[in-house]
PDB file of N, CA and C in Angstrom:
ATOM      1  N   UNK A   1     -12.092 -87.103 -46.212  1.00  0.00           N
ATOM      2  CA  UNK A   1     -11.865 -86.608 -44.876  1.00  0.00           C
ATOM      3  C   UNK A   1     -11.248 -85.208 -44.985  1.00  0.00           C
ATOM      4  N   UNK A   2     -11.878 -84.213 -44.352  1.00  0.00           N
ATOM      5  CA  UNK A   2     -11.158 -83.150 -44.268  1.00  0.00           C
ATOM      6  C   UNK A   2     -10.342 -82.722 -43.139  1.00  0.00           C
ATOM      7  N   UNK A   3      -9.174 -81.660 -43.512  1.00  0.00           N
ATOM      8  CA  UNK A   3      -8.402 -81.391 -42.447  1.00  0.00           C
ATOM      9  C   UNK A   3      -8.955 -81.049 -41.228  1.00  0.00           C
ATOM     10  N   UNK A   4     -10.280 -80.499 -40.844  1.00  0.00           N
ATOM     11  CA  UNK A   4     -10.908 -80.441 -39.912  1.00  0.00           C
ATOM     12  C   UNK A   4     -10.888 -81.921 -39.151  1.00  0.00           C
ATOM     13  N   UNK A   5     -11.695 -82.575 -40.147  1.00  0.00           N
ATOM     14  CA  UNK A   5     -11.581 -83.875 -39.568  1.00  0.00           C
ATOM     15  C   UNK A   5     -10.582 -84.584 -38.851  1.00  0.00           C
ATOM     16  N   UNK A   6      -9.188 -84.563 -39.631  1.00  0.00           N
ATOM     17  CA  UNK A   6      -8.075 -84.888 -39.194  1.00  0.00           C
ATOM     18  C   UNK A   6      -7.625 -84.499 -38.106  1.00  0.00           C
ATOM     19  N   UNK A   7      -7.907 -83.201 -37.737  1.00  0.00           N
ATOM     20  CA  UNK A   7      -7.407 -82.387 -36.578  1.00  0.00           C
ATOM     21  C   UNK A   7      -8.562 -82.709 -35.835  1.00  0.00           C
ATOM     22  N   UNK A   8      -9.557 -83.082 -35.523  1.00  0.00           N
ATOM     23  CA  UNK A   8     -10.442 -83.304 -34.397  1.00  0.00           C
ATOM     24  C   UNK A   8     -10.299 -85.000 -33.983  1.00  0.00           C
ATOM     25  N   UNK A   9      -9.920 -86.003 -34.735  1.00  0.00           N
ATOM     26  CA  UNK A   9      -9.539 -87.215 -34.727  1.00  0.00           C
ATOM     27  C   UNK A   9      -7.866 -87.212 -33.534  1.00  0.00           C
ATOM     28  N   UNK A  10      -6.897 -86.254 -34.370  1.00  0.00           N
ATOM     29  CA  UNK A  10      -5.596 -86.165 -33.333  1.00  0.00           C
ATOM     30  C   UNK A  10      -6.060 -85.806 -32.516  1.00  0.00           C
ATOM     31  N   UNK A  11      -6.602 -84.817 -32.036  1.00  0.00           N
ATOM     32  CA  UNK A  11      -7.088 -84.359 -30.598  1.00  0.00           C
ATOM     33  C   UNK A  11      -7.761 -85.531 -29.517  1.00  0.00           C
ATOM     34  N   UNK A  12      -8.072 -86.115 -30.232  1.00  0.00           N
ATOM     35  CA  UNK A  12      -9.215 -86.915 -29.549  1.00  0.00           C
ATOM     36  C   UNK A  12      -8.091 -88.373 -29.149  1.00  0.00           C
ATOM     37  N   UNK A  13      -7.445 -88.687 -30.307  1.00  0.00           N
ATOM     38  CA  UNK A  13      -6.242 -89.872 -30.029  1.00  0.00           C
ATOM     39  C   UNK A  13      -5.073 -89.566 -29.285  1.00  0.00           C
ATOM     40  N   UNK A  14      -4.747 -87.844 -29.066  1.00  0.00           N
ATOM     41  CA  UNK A  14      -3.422 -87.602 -28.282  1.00  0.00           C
ATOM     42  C   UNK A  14      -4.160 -87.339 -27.099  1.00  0.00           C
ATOM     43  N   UNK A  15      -5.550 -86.998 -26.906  1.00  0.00           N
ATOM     44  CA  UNK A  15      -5.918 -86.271 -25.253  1.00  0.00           C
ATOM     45  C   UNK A  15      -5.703 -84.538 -25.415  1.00  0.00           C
ATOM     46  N   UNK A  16      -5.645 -84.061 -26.553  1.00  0.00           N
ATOM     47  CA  UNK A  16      -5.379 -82.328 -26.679  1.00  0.00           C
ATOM     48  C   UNK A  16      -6.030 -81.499 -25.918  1.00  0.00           C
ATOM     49  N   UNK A  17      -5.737 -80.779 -25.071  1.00  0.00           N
ATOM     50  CA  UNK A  17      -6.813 -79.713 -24.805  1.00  0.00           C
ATOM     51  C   UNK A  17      -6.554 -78.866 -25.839  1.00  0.00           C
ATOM     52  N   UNK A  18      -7.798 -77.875 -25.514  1.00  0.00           N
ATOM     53  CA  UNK A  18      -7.085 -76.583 -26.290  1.00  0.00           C
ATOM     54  C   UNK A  18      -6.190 -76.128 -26.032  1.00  0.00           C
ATOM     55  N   UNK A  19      -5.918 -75.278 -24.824  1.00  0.00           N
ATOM     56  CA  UNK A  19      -4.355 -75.020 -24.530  1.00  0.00           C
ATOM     57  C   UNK A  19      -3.351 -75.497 -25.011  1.00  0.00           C
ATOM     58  N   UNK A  20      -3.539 -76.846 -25.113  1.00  0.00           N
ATOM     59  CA  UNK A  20      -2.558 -77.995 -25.407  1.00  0.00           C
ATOM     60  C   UNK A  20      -2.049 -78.024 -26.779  1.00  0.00           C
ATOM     61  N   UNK A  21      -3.429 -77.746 -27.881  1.00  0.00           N
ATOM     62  CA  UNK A  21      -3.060 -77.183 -29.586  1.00  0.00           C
ATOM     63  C   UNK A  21      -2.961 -75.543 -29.496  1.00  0.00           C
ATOM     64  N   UNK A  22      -3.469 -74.996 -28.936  1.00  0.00           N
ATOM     65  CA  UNK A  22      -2.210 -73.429 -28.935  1.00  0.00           C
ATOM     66  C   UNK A  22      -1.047 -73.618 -28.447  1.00  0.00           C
ATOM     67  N   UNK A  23      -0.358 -74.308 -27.806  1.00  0.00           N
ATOM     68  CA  UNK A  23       0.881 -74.344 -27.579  1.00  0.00           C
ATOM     69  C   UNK A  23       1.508 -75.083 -28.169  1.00  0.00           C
ATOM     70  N   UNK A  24       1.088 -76.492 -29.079  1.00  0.00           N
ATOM     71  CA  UNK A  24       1.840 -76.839 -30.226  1.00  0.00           C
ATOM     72  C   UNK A  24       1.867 -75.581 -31.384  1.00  0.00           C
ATOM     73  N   UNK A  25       0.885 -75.314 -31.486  1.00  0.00           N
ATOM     74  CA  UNK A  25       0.568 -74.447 -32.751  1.00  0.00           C
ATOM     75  C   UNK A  25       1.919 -73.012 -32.904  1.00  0.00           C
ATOM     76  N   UNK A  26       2.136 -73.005 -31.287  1.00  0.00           N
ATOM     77  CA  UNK A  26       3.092 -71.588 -30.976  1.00  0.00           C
ATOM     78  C   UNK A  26       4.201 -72.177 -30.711  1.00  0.00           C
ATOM     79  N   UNK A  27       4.737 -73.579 -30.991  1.00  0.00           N
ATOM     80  CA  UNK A  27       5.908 -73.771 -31.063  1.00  0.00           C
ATOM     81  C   UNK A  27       6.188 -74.038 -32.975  1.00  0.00           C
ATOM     82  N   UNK A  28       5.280 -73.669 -33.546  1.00  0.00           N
ATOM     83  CA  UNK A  28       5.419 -74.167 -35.209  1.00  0.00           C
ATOM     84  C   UNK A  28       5.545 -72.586 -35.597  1.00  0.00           C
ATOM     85  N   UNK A  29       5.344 -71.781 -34.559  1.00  0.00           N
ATOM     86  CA  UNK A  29       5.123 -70.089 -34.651  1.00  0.00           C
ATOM     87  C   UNK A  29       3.919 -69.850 -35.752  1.00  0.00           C
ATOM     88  N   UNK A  30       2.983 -69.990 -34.933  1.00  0.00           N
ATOM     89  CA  UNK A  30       1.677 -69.944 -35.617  1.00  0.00           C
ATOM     90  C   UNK A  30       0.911 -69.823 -34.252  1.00  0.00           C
ATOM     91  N   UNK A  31       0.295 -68.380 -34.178  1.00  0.00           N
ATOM     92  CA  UNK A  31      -0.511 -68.247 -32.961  1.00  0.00           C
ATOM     93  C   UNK A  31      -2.198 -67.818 -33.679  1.00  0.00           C
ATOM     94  N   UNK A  32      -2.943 -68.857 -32.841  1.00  0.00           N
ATOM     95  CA  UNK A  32      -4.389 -68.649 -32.663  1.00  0.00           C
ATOM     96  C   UNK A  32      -5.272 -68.668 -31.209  1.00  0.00           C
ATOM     97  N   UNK A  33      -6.309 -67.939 -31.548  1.00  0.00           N
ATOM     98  CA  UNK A  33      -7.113 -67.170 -30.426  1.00  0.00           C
ATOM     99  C   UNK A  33      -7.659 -68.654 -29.908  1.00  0.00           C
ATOM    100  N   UNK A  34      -8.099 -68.769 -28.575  1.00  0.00           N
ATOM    101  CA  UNK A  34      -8.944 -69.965 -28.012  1.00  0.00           C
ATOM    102  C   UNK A  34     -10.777 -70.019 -28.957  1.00  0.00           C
ATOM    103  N   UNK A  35     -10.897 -68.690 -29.395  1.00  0.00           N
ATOM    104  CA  UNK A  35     -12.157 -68.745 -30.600  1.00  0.00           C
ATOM    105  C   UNK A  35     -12.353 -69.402 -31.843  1.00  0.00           C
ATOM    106  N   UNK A  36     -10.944 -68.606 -32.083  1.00  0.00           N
ATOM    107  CA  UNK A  36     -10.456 -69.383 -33.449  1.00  0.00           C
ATOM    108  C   UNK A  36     -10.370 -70.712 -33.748  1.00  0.00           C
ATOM    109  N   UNK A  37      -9.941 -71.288 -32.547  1.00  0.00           N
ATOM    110  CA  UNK A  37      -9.657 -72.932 -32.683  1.00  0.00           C
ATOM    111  C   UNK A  37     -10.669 -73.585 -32.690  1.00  0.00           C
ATOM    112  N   UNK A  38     -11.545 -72.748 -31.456  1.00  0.00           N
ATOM    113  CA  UNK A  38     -12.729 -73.476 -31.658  1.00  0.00           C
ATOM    114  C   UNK A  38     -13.649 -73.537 -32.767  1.00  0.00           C
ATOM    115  N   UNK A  39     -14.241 -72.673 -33.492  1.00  0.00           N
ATOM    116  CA  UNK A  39     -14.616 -72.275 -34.771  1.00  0.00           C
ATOM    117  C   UNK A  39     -14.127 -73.991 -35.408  1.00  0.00           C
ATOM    118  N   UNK A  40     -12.838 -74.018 -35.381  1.00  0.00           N
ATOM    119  CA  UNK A  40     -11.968 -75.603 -36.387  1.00  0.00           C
ATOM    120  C   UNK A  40     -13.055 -76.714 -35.979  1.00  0.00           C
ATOM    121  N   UNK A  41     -13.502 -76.714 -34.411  1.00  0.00           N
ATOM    122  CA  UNK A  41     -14.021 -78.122 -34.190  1.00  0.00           C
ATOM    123  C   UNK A  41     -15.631 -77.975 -34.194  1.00  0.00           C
ATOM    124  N   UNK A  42     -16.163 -76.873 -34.836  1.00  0.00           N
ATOM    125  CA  UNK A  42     -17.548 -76.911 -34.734  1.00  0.00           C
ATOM    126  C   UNK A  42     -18.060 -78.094 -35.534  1.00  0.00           C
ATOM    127  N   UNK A  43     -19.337 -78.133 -36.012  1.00  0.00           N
ATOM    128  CA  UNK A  43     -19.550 -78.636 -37.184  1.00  0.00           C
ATOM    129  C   UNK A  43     -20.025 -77.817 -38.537  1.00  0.00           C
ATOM    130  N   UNK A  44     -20.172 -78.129 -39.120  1.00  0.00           N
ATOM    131  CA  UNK A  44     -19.754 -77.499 -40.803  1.00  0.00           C
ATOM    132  C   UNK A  44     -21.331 -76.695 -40.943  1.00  0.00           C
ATOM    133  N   UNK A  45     -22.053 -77.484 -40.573  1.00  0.00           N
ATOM    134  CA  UNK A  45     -23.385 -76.063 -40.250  1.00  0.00           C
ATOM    135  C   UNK A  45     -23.513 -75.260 -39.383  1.00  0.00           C
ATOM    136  N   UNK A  46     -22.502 -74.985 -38.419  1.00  0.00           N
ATOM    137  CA  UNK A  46     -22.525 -73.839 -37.919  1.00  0.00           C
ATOM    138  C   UNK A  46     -22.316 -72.852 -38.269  1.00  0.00           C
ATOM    139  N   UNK A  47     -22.917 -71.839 -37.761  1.00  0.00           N
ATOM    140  CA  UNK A  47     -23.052 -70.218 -38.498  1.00  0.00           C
ATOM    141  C   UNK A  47     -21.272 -70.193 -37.973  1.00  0.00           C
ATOM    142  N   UNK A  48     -20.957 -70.722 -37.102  1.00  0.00           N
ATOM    143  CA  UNK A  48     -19.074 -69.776 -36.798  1.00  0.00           C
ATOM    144  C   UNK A  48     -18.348 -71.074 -37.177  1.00  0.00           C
ATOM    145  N   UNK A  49     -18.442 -71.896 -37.998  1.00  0.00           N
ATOM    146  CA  UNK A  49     -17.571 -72.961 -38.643  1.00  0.00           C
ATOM    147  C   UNK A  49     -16.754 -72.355 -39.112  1.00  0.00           C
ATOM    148  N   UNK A  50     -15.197 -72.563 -39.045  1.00  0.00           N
ATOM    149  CA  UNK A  50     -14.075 -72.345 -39.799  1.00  0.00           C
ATOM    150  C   UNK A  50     -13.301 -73.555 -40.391  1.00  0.00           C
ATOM    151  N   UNK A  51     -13.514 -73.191 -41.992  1.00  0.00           N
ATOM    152  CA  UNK A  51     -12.412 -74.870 -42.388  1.00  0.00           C
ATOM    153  C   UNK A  51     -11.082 -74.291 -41.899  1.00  0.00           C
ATOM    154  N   UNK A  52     -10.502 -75.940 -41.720  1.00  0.00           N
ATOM    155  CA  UNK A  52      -9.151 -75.521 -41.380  1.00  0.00           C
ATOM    156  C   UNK A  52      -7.791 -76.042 -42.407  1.00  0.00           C
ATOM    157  N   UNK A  53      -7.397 -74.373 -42.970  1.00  0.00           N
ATOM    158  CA  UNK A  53      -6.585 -74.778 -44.011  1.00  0.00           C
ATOM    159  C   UNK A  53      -5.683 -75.705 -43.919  1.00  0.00           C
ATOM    160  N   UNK A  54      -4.874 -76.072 -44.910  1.00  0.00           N
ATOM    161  CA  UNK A  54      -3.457 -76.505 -45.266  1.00  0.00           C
ATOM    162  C   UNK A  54      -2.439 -76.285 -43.954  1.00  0.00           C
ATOM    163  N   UNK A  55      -2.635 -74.824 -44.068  1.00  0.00           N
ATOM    164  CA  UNK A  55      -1.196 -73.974 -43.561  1.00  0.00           C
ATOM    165  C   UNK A  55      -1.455 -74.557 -42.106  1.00  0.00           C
ATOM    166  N   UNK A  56      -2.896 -74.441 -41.424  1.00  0.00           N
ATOM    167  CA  UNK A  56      -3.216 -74.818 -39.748  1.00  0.00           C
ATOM    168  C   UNK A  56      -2.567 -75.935 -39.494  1.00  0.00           C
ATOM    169  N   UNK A  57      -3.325 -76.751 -40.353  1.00  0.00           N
ATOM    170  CA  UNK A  57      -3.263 -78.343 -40.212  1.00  0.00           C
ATOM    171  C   UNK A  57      -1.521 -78.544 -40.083  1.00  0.00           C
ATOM    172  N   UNK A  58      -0.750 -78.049 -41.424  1.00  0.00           N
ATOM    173  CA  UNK A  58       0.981 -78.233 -41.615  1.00  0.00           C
ATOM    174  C   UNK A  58       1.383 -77.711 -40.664  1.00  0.00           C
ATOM    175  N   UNK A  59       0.992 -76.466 -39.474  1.00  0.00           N
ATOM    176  CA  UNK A  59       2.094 -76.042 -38.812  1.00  0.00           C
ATOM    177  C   UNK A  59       1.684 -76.891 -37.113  1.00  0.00           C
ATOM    178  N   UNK A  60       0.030 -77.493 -37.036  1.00  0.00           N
ATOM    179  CA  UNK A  60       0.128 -78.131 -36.044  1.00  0.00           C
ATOM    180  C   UNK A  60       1.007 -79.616 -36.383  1.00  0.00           C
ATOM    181  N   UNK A  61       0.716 -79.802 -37.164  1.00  0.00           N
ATOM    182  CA  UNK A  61       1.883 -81.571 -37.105  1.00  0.00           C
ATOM    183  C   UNK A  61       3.289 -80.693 -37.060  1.00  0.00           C
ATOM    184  N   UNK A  62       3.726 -79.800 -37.678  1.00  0.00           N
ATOM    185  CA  UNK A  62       4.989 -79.474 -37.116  1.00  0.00           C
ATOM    186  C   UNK A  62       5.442 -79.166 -35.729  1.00  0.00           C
ATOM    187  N   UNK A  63       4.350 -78.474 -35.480  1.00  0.00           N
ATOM    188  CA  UNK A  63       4.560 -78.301 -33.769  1.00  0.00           C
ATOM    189  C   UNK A  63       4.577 -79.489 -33.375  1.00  0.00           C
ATOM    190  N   UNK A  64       3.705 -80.534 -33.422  1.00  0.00           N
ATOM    191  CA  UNK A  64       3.564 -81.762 -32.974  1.00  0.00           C
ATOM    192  C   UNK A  64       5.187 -82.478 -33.109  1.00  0.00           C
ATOM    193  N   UNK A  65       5.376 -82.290 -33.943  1.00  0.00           N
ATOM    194  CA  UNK A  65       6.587 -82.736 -34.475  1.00  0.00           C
ATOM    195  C   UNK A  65       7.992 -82.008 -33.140  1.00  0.00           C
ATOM    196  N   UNK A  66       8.080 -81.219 -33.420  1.00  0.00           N
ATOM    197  CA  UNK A  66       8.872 -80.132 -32.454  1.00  0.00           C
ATOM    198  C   UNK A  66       8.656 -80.744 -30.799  1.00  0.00           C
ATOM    199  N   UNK A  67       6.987 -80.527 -30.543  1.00  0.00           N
ATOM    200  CA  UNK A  67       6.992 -80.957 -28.931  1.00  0.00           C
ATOM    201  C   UNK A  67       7.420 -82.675 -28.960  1.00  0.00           C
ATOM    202  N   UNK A  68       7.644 -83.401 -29.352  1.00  0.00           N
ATOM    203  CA  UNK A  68       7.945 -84.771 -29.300  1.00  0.00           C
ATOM    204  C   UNK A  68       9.338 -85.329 -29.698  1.00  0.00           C
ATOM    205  N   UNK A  69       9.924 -84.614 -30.810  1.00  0.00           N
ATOM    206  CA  UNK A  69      11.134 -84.758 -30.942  1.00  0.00           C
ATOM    207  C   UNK A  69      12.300 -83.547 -30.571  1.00  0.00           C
ATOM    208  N   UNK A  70      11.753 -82.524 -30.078  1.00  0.00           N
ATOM    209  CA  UNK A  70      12.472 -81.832 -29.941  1.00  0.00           C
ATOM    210  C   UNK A  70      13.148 -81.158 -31.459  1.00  0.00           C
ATOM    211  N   UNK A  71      13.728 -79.713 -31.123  1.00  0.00           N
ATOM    212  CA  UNK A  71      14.098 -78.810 -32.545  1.00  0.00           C
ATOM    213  C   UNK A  71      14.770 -79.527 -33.260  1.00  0.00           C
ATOM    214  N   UNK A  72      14.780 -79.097 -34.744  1.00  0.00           N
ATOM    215  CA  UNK A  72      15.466 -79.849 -35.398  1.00  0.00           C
ATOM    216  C   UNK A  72      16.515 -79.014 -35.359  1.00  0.00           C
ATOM    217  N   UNK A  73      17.925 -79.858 -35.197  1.00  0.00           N
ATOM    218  CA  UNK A  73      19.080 -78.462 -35.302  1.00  0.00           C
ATOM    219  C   UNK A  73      19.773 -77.961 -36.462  1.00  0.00           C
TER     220      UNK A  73
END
């Protein structure tokens, strides 16, 4: 399973919009374009497929993390 995968599975089990993962993503301070993200959920033969690294994937569960539990102090 790839992190793509993973991240189109959460989306789909939390209800994400997009908006909804740019604004986790910008509470982990990690900002991406509404293109960009999309690119993550294409499929892998698309000419504008983007894998989605490590770093995407780690700073959306952190955001995730952040919007649900609140900052860590």
């Amino acid at each position: 399973m790839t992190n793509n995968d993973i991240l189109k599975k959460l989306r789909i089990a939390l209800s994400l919009k997009d908006t909804d993962i740019i604004e986790i993503l910008k509470l982990a301070d990690f900002e991406i374009s509404k293109s960009e993200l999309s690119a993550l959920f294409r499929k892998e033969d698309h000419k504008n497929y983007k894998e989605c690294g490590d770093q995407i994937l780690r700073r959306f569960l952190n955001g995730l993390i952040i919007r649900n539990r609140g900052q860590h102090p």
